[in-house]
Protein backbone atom coordinates (compact mmCIF):
# COMPACT_ATOMS: atom_id res chain seq x y z
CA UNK A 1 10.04 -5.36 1.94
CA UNK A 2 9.56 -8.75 4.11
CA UNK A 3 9.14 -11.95 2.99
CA UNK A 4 5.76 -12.06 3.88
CA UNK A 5 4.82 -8.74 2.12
CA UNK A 6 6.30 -10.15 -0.90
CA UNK A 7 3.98 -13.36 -0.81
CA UNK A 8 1.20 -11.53 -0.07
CA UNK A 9 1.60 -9.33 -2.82
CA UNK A 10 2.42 -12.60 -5.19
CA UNK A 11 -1.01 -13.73 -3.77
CA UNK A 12 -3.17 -10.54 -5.05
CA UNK A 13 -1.37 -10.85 -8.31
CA UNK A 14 -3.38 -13.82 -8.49
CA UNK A 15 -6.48 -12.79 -7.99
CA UNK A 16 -9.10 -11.79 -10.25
CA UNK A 17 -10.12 -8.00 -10.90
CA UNK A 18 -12.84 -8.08 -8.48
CA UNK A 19 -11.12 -9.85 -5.54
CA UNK A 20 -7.98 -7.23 -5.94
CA UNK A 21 -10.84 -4.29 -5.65
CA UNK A 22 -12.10 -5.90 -2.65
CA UNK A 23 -9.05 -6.96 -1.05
CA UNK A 24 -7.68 -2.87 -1.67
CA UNK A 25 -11.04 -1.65 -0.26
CA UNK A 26 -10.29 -3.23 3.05
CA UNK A 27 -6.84 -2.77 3.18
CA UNK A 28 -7.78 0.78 2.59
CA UNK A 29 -10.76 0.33 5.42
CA UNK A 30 -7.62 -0.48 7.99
CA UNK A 31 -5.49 1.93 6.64
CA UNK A 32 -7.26 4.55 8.15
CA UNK A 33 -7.15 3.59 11.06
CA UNK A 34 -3.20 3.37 11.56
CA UNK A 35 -1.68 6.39 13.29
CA UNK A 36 0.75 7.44 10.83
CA UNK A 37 3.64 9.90 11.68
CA UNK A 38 3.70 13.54 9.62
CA UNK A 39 5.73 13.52 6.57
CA UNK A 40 8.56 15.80 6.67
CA UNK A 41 9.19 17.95 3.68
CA UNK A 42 12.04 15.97 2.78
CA UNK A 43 9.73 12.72 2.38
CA UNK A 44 7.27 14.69 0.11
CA UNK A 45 10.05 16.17 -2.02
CA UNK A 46 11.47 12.17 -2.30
CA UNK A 47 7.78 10.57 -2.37
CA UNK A 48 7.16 13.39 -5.25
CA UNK A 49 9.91 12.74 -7.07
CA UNK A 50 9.45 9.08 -7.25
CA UNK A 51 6.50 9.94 -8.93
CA UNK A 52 7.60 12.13 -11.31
């Protein structure tokens, strides 16, 4: 994670409830937009297991 990512996220921590929820709902807005390679099965197994 870059330096930048890490302030920004410092940043949000900062915010009230309602600015986070706006701030994701954008970031989510972009998001969709990005052209995001297929995740191999290896990735799912890892992202998966991260989770559980």
């Amino acid at each position: 994670m870059t330096t930048s990512v890490q302030e920004l996220l410092g940043m949000f921590d900062h915010l009230t409830e309602s600015e986070q929820l706006d701030i994701a709902v954008e970031i989510f807005r972009r998001a969709l937009h990005l052209d995001f390679p297929p995740l191999s099965d290896e990735d799912l197994v890892l992202n998966a297991e991260e989770i559980f």
